[in-house]
PDB file of N, CA and C in Angstrom:
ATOM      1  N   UNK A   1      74.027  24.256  23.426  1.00  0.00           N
ATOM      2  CA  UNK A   1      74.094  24.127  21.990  1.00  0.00           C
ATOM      3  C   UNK A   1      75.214  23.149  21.644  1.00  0.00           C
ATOM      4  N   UNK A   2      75.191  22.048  21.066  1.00  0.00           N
ATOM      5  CA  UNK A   2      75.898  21.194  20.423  1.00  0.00           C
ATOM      6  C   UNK A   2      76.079  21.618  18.743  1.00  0.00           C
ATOM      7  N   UNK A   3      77.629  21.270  19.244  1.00  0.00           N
ATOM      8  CA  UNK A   3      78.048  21.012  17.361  1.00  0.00           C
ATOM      9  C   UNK A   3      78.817  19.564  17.348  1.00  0.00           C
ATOM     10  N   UNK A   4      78.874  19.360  15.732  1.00  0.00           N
ATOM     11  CA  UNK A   4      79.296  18.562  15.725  1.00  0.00           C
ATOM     12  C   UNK A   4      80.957  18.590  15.108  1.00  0.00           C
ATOM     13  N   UNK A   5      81.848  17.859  15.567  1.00  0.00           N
ATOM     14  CA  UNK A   5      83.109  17.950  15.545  1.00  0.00           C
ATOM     15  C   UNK A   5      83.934  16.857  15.447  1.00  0.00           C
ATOM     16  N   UNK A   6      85.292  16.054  15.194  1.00  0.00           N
ATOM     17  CA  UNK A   6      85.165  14.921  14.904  1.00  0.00           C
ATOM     18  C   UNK A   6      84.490  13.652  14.653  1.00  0.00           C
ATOM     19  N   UNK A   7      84.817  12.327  13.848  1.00  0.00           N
ATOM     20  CA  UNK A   7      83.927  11.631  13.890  1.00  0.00           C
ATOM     21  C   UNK A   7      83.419  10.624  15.397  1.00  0.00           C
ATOM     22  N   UNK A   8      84.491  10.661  16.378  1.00  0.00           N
ATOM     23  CA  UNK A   8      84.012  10.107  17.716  1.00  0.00           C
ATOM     24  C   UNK A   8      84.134  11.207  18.486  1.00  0.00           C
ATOM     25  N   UNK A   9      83.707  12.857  18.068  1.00  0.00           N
ATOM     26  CA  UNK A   9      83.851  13.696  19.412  1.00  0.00           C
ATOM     27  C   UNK A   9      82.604  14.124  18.995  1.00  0.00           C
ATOM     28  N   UNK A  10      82.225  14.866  20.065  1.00  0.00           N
ATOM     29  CA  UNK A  10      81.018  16.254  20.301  1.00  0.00           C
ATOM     30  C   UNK A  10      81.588  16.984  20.892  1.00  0.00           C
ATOM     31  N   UNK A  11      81.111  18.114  20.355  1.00  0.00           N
ATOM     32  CA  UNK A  11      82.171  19.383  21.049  1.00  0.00           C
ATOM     33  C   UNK A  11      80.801  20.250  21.693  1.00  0.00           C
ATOM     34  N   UNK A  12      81.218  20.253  22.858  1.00  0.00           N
ATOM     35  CA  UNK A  12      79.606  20.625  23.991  1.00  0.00           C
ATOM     36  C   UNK A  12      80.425  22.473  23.694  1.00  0.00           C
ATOM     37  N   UNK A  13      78.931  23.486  23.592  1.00  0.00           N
ATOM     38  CA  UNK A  13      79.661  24.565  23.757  1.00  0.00           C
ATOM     39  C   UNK A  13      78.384  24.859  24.949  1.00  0.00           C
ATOM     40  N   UNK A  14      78.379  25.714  26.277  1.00  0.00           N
ATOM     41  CA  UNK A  14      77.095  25.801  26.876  1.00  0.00           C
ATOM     42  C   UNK A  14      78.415  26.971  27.823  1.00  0.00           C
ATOM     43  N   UNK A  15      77.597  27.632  28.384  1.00  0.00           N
ATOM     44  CA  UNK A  15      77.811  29.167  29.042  1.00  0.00           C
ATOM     45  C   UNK A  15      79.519  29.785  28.432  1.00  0.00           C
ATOM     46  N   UNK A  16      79.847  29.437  26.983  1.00  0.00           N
ATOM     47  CA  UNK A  16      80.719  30.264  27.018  1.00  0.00           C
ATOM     48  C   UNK A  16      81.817  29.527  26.870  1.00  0.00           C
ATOM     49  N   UNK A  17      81.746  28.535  27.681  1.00  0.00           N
ATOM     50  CA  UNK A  17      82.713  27.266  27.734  1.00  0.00           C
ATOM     51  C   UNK A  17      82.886  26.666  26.693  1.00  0.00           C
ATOM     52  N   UNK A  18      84.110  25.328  26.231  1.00  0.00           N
ATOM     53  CA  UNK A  18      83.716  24.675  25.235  1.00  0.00           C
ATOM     54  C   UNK A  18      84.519  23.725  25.345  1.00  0.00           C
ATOM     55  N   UNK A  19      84.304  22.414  25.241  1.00  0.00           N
ATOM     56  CA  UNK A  19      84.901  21.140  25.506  1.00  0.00           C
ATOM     57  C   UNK A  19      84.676  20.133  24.391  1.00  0.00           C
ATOM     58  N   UNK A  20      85.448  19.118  24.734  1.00  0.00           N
ATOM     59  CA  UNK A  20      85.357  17.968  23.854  1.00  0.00           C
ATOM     60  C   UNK A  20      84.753  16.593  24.866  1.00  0.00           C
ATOM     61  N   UNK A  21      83.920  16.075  24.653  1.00  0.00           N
ATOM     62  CA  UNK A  21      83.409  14.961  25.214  1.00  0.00           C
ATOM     63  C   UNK A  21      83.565  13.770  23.957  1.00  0.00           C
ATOM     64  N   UNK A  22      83.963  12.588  24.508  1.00  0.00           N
ATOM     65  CA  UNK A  22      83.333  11.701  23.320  1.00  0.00           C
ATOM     66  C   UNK A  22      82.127  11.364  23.278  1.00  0.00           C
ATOM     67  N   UNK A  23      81.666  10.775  22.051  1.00  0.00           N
ATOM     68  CA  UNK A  23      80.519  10.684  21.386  1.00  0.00           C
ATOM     69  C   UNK A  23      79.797   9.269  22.040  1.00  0.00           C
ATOM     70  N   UNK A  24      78.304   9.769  22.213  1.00  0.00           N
ATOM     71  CA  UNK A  24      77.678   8.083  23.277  1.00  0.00           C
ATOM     72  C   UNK A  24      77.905   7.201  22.382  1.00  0.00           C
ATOM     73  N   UNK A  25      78.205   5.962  22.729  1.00  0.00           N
ATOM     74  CA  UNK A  25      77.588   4.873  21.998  1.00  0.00           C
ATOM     75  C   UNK A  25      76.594   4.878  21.474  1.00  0.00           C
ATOM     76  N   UNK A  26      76.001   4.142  20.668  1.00  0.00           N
ATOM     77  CA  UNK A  26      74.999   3.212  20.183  1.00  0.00           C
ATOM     78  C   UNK A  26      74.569   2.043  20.727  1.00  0.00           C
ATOM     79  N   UNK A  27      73.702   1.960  21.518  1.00  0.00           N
ATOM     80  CA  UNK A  27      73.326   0.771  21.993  1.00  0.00           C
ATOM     81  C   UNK A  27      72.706  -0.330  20.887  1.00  0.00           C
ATOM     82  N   UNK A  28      73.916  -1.695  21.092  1.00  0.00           N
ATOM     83  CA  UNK A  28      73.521  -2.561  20.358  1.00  0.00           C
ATOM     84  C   UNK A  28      73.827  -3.666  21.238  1.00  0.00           C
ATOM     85  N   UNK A  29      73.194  -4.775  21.104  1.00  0.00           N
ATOM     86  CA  UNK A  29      72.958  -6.073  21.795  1.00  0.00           C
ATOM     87  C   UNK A  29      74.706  -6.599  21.419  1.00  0.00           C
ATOM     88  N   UNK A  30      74.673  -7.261  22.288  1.00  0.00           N
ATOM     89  CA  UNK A  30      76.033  -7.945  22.204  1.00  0.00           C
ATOM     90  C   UNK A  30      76.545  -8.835  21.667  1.00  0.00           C
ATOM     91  N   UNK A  31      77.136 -10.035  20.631  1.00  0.00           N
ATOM     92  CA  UNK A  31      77.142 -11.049  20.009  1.00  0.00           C
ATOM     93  C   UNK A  31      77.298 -11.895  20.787  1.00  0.00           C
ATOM     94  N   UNK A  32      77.786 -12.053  22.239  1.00  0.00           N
ATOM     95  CA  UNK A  32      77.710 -12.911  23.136  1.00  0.00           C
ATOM     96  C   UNK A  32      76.374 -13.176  23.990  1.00  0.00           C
ATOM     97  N   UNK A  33      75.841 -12.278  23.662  1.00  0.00           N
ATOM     98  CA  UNK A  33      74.137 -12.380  24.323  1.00  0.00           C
ATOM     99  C   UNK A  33      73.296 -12.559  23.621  1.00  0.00           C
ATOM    100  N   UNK A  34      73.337 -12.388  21.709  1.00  0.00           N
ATOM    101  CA  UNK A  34      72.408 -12.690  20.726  1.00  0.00           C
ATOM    102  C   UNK A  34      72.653 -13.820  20.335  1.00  0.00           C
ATOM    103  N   UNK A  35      73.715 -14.395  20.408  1.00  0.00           N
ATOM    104  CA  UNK A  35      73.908 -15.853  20.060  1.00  0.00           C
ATOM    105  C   UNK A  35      73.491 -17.043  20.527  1.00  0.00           C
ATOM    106  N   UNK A  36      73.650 -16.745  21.975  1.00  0.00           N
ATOM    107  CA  UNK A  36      73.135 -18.312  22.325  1.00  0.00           C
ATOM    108  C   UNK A  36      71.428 -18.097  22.509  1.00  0.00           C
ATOM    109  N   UNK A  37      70.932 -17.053  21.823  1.00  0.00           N
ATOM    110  CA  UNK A  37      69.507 -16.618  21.847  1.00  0.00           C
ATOM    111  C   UNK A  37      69.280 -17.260  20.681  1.00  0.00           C
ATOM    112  N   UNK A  38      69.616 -16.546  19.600  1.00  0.00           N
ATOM    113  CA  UNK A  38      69.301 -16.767  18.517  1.00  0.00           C
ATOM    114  C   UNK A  38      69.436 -18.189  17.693  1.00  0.00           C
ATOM    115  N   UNK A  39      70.684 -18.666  17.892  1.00  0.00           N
ATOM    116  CA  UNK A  39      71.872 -19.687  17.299  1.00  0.00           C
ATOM    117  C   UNK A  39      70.634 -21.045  17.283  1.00  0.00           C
ATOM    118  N   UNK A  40      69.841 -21.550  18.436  1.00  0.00           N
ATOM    119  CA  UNK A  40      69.458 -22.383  18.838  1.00  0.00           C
ATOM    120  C   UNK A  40      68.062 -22.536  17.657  1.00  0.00           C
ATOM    121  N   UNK A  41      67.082 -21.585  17.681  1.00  0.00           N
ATOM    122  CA  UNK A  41      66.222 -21.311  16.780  1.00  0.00           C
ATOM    123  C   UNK A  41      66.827 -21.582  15.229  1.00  0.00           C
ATOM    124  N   UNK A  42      67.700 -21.000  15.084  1.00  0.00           N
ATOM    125  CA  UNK A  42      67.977 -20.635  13.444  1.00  0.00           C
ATOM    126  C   UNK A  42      68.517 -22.034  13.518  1.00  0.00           C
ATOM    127  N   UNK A  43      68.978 -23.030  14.090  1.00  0.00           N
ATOM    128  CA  UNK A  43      69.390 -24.594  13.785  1.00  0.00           C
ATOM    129  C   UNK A  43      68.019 -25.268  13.523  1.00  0.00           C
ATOM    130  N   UNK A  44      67.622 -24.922  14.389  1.00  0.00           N
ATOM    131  CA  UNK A  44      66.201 -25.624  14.416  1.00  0.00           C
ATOM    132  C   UNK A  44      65.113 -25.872  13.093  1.00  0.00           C
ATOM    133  N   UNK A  45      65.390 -24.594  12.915  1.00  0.00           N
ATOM    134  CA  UNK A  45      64.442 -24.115  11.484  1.00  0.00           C
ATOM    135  C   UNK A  45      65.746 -24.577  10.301  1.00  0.00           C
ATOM    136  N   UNK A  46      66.930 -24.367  10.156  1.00  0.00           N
ATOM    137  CA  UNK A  46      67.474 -25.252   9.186  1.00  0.00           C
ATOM    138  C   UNK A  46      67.311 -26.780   9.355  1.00  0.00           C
ATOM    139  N   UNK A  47      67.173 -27.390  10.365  1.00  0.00           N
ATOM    140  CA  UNK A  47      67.117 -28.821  10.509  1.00  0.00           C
ATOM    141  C   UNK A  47      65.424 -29.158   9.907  1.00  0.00           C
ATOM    142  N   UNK A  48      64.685 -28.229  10.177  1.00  0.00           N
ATOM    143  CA  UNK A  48      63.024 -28.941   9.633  1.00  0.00           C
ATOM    144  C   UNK A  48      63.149 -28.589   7.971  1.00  0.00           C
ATOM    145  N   UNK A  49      63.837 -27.637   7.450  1.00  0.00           N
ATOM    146  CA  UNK A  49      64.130 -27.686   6.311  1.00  0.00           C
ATOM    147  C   UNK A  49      64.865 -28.674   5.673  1.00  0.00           C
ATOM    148  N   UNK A  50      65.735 -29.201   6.241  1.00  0.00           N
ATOM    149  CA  UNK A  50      66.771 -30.525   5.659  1.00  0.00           C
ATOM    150  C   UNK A  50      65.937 -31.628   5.955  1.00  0.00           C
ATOM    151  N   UNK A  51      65.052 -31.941   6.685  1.00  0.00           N
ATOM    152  CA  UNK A  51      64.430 -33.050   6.871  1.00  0.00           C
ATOM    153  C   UNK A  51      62.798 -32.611   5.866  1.00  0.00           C
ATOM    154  N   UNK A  52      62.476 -31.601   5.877  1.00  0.00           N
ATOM    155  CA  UNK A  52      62.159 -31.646   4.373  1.00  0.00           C
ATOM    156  C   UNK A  52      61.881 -31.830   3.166  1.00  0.00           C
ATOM    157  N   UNK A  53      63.453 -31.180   2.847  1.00  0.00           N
ATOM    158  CA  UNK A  53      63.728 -31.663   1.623  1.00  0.00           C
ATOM    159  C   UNK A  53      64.303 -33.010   1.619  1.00  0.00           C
ATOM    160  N   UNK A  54      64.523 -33.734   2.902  1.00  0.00           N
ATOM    161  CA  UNK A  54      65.034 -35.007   2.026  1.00  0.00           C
ATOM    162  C   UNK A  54      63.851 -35.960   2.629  1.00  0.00           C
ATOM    163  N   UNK A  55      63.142 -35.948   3.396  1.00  0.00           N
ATOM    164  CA  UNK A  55      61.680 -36.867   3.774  1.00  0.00           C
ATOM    165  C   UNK A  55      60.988 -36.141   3.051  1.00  0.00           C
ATOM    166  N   UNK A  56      60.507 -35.045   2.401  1.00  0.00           N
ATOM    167  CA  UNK A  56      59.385 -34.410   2.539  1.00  0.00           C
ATOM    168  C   UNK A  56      58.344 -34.448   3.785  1.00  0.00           C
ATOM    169  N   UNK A  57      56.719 -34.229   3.792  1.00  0.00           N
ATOM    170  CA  UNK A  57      56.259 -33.880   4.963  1.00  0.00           C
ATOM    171  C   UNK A  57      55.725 -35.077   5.184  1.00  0.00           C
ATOM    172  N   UNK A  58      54.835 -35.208   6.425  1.00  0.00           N
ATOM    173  CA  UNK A  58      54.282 -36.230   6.813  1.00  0.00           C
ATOM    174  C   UNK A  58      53.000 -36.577   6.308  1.00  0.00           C
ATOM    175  N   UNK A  59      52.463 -37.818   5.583  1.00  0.00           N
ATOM    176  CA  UNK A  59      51.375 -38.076   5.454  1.00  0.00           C
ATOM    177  C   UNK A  59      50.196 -37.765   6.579  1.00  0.00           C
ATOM    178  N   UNK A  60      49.231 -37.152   6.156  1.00  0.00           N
ATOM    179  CA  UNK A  60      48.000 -36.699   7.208  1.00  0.00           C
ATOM    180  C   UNK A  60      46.658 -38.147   7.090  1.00  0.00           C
ATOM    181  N   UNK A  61      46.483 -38.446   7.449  1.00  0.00           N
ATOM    182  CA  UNK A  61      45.284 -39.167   7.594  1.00  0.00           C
ATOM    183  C   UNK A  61      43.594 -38.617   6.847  1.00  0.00           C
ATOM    184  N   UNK A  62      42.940 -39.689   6.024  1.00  0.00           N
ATOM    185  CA  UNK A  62      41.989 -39.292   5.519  1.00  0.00           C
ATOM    186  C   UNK A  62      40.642 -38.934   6.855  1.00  0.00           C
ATOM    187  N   UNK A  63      40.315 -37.716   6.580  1.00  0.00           N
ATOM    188  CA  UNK A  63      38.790 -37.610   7.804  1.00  0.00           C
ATOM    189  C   UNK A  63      38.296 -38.037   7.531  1.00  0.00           C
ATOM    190  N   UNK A  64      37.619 -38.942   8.708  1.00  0.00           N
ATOM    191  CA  UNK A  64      36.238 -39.783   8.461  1.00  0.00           C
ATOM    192  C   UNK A  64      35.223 -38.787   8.320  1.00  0.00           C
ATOM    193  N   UNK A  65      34.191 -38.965   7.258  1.00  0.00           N
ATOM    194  CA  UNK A  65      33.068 -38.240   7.466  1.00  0.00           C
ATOM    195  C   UNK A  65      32.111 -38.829   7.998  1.00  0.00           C
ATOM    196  N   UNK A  66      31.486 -37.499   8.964  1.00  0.00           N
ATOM    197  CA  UNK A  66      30.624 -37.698  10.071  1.00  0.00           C
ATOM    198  C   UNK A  66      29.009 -38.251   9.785  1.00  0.00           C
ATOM    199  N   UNK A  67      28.651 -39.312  10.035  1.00  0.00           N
ATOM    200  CA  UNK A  67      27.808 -40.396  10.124  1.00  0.00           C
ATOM    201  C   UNK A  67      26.841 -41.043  10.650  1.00  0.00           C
ATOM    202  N   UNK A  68      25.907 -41.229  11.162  1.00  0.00           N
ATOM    203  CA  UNK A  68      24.941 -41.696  12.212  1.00  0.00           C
ATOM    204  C   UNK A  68      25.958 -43.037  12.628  1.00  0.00           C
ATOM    205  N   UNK A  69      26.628 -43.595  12.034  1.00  0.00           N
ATOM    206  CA  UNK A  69      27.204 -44.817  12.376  1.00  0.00           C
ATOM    207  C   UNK A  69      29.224 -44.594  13.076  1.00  0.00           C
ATOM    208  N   UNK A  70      29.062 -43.350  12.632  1.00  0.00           N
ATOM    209  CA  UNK A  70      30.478 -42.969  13.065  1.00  0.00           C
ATOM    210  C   UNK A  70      30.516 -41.639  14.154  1.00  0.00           C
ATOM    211  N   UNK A  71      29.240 -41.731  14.480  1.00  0.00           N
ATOM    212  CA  UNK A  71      29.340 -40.237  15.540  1.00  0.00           C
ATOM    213  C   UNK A  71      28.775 -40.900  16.875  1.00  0.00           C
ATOM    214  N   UNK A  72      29.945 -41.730  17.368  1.00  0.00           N
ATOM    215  CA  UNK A  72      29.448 -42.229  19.168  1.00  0.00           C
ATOM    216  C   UNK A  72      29.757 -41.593  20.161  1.00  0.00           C
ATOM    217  N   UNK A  73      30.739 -40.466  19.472  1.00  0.00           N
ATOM    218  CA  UNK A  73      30.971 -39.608  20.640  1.00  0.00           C
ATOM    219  C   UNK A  73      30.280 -38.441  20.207  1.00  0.00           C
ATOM    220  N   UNK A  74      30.211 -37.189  21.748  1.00  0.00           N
ATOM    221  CA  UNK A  74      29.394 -35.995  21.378  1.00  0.00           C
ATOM    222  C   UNK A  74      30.775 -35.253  20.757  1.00  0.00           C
ATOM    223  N   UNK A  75      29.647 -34.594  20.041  1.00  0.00           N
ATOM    224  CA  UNK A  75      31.104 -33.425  19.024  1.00  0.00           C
ATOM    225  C   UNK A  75      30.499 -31.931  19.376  1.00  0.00           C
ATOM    226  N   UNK A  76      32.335 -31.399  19.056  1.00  0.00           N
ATOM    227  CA  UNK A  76      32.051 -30.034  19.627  1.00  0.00           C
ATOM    228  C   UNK A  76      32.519 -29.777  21.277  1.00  0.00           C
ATOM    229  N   UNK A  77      32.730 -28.753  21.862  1.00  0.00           N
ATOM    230  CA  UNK A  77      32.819 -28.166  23.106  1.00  0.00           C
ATOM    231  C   UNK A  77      31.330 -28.143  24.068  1.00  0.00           C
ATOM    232  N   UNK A  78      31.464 -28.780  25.023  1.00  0.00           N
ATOM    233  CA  UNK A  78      30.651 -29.102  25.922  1.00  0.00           C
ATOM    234  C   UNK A  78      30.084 -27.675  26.037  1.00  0.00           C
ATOM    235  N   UNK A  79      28.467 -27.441  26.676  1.00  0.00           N
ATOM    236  CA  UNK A  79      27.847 -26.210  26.571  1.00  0.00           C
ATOM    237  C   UNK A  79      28.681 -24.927  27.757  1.00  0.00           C
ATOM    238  N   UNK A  80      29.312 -25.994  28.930  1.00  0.00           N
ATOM    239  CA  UNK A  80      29.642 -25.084  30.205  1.00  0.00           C
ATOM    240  C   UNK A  80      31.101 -24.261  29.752  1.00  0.00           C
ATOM    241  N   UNK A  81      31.506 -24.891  29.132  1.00  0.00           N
ATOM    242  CA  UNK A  81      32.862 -24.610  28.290  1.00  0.00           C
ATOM    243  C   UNK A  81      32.665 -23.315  27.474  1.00  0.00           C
ATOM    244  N   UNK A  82      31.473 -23.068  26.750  1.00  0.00           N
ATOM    245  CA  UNK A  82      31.502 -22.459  25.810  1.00  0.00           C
ATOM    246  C   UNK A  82      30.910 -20.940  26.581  1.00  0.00           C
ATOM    247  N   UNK A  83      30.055 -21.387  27.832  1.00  0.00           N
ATOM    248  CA  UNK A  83      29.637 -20.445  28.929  1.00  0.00           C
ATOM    249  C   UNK A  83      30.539 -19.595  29.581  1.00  0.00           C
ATOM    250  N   UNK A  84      31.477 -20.446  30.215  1.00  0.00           N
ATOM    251  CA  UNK A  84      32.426 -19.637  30.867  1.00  0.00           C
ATOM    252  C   UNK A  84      33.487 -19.175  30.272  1.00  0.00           C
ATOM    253  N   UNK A  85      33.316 -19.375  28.576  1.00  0.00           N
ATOM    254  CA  UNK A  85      34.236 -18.588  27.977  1.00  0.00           C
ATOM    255  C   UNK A  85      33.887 -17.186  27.735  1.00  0.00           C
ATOM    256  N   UNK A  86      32.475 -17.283  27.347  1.00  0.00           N
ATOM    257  CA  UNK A  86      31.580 -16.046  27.160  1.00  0.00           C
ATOM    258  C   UNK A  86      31.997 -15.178  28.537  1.00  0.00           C
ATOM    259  N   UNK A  87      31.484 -15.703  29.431  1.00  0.00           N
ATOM    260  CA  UNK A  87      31.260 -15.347  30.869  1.00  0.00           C
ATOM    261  C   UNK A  87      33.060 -14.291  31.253  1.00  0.00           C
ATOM    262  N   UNK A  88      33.918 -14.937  30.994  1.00  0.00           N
ATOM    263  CA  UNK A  88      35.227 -14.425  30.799  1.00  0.00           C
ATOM    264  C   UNK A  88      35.303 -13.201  30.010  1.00  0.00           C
ATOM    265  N   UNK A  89      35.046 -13.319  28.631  1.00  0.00           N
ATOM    266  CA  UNK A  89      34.957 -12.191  27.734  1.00  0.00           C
ATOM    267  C   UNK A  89      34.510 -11.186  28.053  1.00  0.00           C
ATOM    268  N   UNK A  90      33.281 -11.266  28.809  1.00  0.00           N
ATOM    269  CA  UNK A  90      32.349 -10.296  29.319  1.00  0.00           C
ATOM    270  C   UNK A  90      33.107  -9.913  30.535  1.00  0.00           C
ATOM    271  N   UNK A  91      33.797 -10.385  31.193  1.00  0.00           N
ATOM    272  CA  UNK A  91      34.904  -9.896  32.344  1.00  0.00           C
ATOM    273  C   UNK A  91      35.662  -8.579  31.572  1.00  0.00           C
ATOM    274  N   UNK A  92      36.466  -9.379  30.781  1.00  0.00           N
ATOM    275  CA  UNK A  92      37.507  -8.974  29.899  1.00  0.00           C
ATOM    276  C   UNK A  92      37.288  -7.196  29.386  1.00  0.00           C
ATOM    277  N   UNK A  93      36.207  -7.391  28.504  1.00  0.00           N
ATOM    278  CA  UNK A  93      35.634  -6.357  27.854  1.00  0.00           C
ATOM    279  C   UNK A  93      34.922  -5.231  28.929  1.00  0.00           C
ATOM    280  N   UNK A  94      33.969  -5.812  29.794  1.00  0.00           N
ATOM    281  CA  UNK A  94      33.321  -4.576  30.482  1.00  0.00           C
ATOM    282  C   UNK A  94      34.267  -4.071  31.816  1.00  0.00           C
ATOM    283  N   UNK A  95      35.583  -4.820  32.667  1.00  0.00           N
ATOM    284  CA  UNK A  95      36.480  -4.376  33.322  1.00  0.00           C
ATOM    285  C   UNK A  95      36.826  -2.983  32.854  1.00  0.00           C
ATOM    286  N   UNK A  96      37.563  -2.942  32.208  1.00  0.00           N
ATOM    287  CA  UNK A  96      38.530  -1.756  32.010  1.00  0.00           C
ATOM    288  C   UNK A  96      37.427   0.056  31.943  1.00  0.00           C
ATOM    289  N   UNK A  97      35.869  -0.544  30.766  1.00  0.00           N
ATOM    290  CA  UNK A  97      34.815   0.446  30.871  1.00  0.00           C
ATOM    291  C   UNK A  97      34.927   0.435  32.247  1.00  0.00           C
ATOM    292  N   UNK A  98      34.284  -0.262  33.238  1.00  0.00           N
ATOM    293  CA  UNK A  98      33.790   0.401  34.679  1.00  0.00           C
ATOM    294  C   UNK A  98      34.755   1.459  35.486  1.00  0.00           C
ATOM    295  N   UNK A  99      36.566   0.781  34.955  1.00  0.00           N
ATOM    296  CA  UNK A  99      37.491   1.235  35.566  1.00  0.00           C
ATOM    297  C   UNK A  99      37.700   2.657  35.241  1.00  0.00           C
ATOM    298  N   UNK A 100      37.222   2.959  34.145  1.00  0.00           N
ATOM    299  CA  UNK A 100      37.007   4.327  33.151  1.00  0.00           C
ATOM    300  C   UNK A 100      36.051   5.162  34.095  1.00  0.00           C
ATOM    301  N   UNK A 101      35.013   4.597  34.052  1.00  0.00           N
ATOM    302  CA  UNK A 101      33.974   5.745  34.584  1.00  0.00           C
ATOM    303  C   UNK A 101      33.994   5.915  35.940  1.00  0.00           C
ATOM    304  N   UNK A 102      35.045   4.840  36.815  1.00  0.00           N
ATOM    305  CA  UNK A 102      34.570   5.664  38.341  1.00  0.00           C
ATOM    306  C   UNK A 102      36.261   6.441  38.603  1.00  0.00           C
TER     307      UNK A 102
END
């Protein structure tokens, strides 16, 4: 049975006995280990904001619309591509069922 007893103690009471232990930590990440994590990102994302606001964004290019005279290449994902993606899925999805039933 625990009580509680100062603000950094626990006072353990168990067969009768009764002691003072200090209180666990709190596990929290370290500022020397979240920083050079974090620090790098959060520049990053202020720098595309300052370039931004003072370029604004990049002009995109008008799409050509598609044409008997502008379509020399084939469009779209080749048919084997689109096969062995299926073919995968069907891995994907019926694996884990078979792994179920035996």
């Amino acid at each position: 049975m625990r009580e509680r007893g100062y603000h950094d103690r626990v006072t353990i009471v168990a067969r009768g006995c009764e002691r003072v232990a200090p209180r666990p930590r709190r596990r929290a990440v370290r500022l020397s280990t979240a920083l050079p994590l974090v620090l790098p990102i959060v520049l990053a994302v202020i720098a595309a904001y300052i370039q931004w606001i003072t370029k604004g964004l990049p002009a995109t290019p008008a799409i050509e619309h598609l044409t008997a005279k502008t379509a020399t290449q084939p469009f779209g994902f080749p048919a084997w591509i689109g096969i062995t993606h299926f073919v995968n899925l069907l891995f994907l999805v019926c694996s884990p069922a078979a792994a179920c039933k035996s």
